[in-house]
C-alpha atoms as a PDB file:
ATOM      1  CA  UNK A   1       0.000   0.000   0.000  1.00  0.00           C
ATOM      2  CA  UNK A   2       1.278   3.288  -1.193  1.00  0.00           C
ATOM      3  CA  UNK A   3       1.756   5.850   1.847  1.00  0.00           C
ATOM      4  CA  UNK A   4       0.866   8.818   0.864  1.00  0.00           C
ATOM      5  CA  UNK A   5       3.404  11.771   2.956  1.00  0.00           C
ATOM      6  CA  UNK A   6       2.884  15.041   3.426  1.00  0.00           C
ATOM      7  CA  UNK A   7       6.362  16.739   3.521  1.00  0.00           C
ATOM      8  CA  UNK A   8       6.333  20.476   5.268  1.00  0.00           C
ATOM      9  CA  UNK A   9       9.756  21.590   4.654  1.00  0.00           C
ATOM     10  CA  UNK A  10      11.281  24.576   6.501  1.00  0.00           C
ATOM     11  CA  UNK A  11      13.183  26.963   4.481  1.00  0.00           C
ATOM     12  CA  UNK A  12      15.657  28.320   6.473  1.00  0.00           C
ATOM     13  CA  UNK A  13      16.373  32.262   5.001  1.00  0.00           C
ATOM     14  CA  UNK A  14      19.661  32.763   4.206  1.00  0.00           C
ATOM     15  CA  UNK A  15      21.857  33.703   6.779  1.00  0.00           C
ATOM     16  CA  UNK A  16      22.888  38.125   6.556  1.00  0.00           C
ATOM     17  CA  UNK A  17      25.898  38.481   8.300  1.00  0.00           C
ATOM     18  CA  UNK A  18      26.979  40.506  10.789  1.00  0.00           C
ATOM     19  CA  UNK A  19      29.741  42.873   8.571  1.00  0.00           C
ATOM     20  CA  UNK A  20      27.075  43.256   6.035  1.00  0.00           C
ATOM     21  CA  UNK A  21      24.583  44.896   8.430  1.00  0.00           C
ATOM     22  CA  UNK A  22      27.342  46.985   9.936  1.00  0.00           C
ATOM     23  CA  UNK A  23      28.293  47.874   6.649  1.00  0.00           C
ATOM     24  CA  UNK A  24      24.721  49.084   5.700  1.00  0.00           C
ATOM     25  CA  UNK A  25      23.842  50.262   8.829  1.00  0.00           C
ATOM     26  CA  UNK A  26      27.857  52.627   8.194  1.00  0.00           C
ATOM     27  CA  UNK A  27      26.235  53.692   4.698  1.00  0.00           C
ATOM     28  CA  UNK A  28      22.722  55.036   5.877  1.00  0.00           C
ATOM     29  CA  UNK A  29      24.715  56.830   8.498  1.00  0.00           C
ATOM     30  CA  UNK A  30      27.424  57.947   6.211  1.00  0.00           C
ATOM     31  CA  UNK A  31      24.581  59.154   3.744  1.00  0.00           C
ATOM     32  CA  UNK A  32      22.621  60.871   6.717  1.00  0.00           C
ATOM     33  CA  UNK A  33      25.591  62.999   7.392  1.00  0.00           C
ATOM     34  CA  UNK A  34      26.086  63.590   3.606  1.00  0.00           C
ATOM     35  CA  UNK A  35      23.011  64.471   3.401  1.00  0.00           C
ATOM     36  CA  UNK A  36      22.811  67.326   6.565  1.00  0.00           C
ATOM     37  CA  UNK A  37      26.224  68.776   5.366  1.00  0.00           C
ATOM     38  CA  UNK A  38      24.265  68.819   1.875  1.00  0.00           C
ATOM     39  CA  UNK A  39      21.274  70.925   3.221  1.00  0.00           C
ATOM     40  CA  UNK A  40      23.909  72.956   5.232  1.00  0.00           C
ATOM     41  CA  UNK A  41      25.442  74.145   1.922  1.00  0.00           C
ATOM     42  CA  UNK A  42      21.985  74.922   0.323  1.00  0.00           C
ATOM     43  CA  UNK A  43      21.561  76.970   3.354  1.00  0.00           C
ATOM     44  CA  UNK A  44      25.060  78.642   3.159  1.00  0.00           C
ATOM     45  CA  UNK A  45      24.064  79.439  -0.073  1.00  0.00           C
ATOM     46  CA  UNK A  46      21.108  81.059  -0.106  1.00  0.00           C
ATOM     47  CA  UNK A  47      22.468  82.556   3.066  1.00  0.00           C
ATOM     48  CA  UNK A  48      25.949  83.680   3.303  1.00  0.00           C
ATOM     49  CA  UNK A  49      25.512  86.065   6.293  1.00  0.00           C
ATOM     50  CA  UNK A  50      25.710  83.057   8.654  1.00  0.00           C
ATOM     51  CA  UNK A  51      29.119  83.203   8.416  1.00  0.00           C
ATOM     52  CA  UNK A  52      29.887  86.275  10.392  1.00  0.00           C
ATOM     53  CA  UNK A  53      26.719  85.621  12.187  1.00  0.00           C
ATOM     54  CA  UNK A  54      27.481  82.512  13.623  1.00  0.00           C
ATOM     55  CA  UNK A  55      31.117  84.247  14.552  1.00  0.00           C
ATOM     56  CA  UNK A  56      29.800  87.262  15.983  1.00  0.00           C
ATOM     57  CA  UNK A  57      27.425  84.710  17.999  1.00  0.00           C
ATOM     58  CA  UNK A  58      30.718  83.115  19.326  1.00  0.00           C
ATOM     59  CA  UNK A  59      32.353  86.573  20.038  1.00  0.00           C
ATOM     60  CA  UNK A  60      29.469  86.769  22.235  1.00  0.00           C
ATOM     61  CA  UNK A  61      28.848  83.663  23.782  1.00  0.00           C
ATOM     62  CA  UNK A  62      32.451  84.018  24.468  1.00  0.00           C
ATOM     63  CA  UNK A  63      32.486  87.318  26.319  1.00  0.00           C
ATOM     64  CA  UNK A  64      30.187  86.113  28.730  1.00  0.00           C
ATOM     65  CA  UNK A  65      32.035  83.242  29.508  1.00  0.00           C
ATOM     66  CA  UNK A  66      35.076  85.459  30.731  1.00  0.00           C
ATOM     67  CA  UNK A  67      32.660  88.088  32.131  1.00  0.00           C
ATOM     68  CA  UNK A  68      33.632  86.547  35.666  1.00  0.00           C
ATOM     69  CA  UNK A  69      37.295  86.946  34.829  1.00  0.00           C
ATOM     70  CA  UNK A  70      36.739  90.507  33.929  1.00  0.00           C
ATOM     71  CA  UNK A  71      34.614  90.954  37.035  1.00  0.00           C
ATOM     72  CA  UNK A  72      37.184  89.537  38.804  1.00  0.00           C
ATOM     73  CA  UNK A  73      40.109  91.851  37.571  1.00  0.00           C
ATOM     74  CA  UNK A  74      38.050  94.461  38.095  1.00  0.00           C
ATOM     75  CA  UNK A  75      37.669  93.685  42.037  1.00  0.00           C
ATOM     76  CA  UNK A  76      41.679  93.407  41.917  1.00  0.00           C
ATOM     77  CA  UNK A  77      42.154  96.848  41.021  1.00  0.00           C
ATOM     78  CA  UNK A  78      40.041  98.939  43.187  1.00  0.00           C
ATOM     79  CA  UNK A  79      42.229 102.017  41.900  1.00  0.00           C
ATOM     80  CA  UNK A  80      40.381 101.892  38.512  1.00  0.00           C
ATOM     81  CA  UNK A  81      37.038 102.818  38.819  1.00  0.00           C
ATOM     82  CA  UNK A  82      36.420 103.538  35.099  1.00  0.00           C
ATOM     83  CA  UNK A  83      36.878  99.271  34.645  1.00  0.00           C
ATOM     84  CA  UNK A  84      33.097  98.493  35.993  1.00  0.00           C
ATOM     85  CA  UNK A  85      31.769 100.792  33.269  1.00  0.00           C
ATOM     86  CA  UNK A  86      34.055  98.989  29.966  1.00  0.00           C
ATOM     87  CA  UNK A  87      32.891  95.940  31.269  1.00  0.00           C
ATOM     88  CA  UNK A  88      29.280  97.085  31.087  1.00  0.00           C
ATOM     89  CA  UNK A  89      29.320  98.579  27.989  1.00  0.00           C
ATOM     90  CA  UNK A  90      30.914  95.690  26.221  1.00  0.00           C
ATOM     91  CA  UNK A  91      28.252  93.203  27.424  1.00  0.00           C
ATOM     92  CA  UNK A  92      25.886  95.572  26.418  1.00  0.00           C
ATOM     93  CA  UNK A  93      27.232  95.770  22.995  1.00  0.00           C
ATOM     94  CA  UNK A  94      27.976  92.011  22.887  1.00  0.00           C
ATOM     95  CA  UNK A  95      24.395  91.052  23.465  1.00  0.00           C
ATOM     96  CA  UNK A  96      22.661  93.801  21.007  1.00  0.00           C
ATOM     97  CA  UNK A  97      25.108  93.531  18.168  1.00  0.00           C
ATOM     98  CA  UNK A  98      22.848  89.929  17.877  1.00  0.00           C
ATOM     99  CA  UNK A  99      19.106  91.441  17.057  1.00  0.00           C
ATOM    100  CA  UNK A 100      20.794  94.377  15.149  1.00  0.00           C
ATOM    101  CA  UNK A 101      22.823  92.113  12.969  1.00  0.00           C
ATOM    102  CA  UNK A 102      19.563  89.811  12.223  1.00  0.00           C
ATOM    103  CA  UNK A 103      17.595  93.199  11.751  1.00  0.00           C
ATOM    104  CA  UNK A 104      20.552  93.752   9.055  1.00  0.00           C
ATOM    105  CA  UNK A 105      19.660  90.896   7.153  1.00  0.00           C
ATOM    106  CA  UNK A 106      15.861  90.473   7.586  1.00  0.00           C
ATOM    107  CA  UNK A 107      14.552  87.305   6.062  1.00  0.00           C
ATOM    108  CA  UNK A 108      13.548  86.979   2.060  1.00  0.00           C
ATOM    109  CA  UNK A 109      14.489  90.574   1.704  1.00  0.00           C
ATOM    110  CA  UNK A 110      17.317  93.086   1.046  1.00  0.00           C
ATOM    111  CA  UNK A 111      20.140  93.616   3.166  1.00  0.00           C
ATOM    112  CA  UNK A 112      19.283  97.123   5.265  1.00  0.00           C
ATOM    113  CA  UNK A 113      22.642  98.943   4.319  1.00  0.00           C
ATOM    114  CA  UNK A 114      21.354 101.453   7.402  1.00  0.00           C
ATOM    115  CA  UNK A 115      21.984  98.279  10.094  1.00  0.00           C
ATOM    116  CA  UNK A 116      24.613  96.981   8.465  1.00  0.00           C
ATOM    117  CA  UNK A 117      26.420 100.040   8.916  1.00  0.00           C
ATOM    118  CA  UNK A 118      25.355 100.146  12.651  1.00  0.00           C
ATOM    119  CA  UNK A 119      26.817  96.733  12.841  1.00  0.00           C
ATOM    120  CA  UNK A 120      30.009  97.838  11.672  1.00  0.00           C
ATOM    121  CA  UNK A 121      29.437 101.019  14.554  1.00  0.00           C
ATOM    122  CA  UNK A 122      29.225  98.392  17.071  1.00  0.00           C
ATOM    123  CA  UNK A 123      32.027  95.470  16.195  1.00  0.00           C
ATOM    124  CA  UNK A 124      34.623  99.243  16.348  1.00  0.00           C
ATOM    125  CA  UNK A 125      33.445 100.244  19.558  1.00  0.00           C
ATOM    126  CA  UNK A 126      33.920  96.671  20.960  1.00  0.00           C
ATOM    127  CA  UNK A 127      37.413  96.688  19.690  1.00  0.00           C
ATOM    128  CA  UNK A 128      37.724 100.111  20.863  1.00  0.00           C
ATOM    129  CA  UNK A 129      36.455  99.255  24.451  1.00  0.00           C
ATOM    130  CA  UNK A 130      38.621  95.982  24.211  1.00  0.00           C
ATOM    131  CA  UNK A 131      42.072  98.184  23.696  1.00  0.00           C
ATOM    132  CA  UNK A 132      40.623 101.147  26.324  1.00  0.00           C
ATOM    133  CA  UNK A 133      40.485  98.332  28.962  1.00  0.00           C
ATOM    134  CA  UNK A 134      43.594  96.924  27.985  1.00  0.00           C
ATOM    135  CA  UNK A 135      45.752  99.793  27.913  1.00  0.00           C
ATOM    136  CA  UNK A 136      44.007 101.554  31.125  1.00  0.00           C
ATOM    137  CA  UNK A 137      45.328  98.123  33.013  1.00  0.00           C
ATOM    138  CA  UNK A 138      48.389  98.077  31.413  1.00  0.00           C
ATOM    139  CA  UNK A 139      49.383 101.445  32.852  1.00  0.00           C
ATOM    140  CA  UNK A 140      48.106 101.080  36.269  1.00  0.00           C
ATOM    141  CA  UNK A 141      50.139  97.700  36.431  1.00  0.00           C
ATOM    142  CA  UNK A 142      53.777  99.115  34.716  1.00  0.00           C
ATOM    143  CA  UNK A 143      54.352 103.019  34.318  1.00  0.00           C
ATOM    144  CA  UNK A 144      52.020 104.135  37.288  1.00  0.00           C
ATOM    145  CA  UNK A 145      52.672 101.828  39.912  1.00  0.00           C
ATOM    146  CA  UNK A 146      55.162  99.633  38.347  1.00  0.00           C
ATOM    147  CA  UNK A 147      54.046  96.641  40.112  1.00  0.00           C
ATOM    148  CA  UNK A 148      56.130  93.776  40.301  1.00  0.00           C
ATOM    149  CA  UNK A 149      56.125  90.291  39.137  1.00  0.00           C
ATOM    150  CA  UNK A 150      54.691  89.151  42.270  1.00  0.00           C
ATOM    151  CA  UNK A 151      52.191  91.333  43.270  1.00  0.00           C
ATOM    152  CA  UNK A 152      50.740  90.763  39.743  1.00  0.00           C
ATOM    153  CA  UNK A 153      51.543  86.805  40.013  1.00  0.00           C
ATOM    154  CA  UNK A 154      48.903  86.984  43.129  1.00  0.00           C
ATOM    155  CA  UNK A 155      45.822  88.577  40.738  1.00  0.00           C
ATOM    156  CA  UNK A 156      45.535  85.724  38.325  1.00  0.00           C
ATOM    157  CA  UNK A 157      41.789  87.339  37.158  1.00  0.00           C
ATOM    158  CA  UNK A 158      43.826  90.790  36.176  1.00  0.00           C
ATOM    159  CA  UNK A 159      46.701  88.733  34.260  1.00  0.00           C
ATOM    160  CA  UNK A 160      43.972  86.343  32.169  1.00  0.00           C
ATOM    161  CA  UNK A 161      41.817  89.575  31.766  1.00  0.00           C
ATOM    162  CA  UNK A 162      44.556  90.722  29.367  1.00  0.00           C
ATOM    163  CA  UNK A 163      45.099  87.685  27.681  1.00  0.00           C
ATOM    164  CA  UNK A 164      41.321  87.552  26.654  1.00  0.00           C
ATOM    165  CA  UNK A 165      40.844  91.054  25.747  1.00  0.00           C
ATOM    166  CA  UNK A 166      43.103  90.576  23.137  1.00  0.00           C
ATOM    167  CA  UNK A 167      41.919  87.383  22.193  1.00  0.00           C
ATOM    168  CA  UNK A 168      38.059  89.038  22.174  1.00  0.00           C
ATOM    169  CA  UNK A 169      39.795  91.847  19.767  1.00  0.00           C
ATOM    170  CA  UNK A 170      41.079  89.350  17.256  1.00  0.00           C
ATOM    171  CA  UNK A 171      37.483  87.293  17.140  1.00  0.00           C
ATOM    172  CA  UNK A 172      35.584  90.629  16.735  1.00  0.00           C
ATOM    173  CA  UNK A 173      37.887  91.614  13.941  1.00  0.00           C
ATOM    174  CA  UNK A 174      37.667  88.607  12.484  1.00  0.00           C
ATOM    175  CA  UNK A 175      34.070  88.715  12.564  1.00  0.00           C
ATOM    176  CA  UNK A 176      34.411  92.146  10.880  1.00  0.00           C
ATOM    177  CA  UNK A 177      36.552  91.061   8.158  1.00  0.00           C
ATOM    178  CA  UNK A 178      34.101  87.961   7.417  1.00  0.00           C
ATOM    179  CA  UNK A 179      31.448  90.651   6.715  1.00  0.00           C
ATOM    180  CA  UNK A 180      33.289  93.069   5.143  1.00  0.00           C
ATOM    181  CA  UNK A 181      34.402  90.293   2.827  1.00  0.00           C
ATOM    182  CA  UNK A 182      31.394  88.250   1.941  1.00  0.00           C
ATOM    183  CA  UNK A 183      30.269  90.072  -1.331  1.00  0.00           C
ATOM    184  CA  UNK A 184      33.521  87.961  -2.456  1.00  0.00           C
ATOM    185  CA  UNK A 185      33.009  84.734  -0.896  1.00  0.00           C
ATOM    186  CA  UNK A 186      29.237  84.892  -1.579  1.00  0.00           C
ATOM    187  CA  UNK A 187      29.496  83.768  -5.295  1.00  0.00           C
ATOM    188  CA  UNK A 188      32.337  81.030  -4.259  1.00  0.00           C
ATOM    189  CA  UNK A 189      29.783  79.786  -2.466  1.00  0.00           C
ATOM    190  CA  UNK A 190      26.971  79.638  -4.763  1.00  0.00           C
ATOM    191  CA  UNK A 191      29.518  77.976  -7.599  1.00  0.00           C
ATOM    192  CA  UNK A 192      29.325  74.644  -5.209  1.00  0.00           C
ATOM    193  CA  UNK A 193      27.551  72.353  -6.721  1.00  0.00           C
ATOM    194  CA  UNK A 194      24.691  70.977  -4.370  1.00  0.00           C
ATOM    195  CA  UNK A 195      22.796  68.874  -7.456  1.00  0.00           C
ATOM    196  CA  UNK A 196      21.002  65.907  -6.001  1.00  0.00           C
ATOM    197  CA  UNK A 197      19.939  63.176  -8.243  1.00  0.00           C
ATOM    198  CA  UNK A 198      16.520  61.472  -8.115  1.00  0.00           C
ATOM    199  CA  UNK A 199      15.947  58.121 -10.245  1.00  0.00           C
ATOM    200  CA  UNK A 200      13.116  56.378 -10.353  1.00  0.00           C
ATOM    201  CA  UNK A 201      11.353  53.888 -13.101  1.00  0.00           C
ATOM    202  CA  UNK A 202      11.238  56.482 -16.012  1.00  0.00           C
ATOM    203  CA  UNK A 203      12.630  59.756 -14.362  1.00  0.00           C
ATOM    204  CA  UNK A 204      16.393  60.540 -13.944  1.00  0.00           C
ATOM    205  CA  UNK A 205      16.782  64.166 -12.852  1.00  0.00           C
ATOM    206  CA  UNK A 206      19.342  66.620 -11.017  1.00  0.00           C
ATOM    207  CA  UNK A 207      17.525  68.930  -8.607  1.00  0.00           C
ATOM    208  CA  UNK A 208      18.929  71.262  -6.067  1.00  0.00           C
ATOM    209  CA  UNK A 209      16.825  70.938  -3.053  1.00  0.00           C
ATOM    210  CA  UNK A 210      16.649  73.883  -0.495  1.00  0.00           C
ATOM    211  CA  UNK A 211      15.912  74.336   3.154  1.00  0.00           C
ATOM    212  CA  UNK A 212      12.705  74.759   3.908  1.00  0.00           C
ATOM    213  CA  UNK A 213      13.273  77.844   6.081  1.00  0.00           C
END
């Protein structure tokens, strides 16, 4: 007598291994990132004022960083009164050179010439306040006192208050040169080609995709 079987017969799926997910999982990742830096550029382009934006942002993150330093140096040398006030007006400058560099460059429309101008103002009278409070310390400390190496050595705030003012004037002329100088980068930028291209069944094109800010 014939038997008649029924067979069920598991197909085991092949087997992925483990360097070929790792490898795709390195790819998405890798095209993620190619991807941001991609939309980044777009941006750049259509938007070259971030440049000295985002380094005027840093001048001013910065500043308030070392405010306590500059505080500080200030309490060291209760013989200069006129230190408080630089200090004020710098942060004061530092925080509304922000809004007036935005108002500069309002959004889908023309530069105002008027704020970028005041921009300018305000990035001189930083540096200007920077070198006032640098050489009003430097001749308390060495022509009218003459202080020596010790008795400065014990006000660490005064010494790295120095340091930093001249490291905030370089950044804030940097940040001036970055604007003064984009009408020459700006067209660099716009020569990099962005081009993304999109196949699909019957389509093969090269599009340029923007933000959508």
């Amino acid at each position: 007598m014939a038997e008649n079987e029924n067979m069920v017969v598991n197909e085991i799926p092949p087997e992925t291994s483990n360097d070929g997910n790792k490898n795709s999982i390195g790819k998405k990742i890798w095209g993620g990132i190619k991807e941001w830096i991609r939309k980044q550029v777009v941006s750049l382009k259509r938007s070259p004022q971030r440049i000295p934006l985002f380094i005027i942002v840093i001048c001013s993150v910065l500043w308030l960083l070392w405010l306590f330093t500059f505080s500080q140096a200030a309490y060291e040398l209760p013989g200069l009164d006129t230190l408080g006030l630089i200090i004020f007006i710098n942060t004061m400058l530092s925080i509304l050179i922000l809004p007036l560099f935005l108002n500069a460059f309002p959004k889908r429309k023309k530069p105002n010439i008027i704020f970028i101008a005041l921009v300018f103002i305000f990035i001189a009278a930083l540096i200007a306040i920077d070198l006032i409070y640098y050489m009003q310390v430097n001749t308390y400390l060495f022509i009218d006192h003459n202080q020596s190496d010790s008795w400065i050595a014990e006000r660490p705030y005064m010494s790295s208050s120095l340091n930093l003012s001249i490291a905030h004037i370089i950044l804030v002329g940097i940040s001036a040169l970055s604007l003064a100088l984009m009408p020459v980068y700006a067209p660099l930028i716009k020569k990099i080609n962005t081009a993304k291209e999109i196949e699909g069944n019957d389509i093969h094109e090269t599009i340029d995709v923007e933000d959508d800010e």
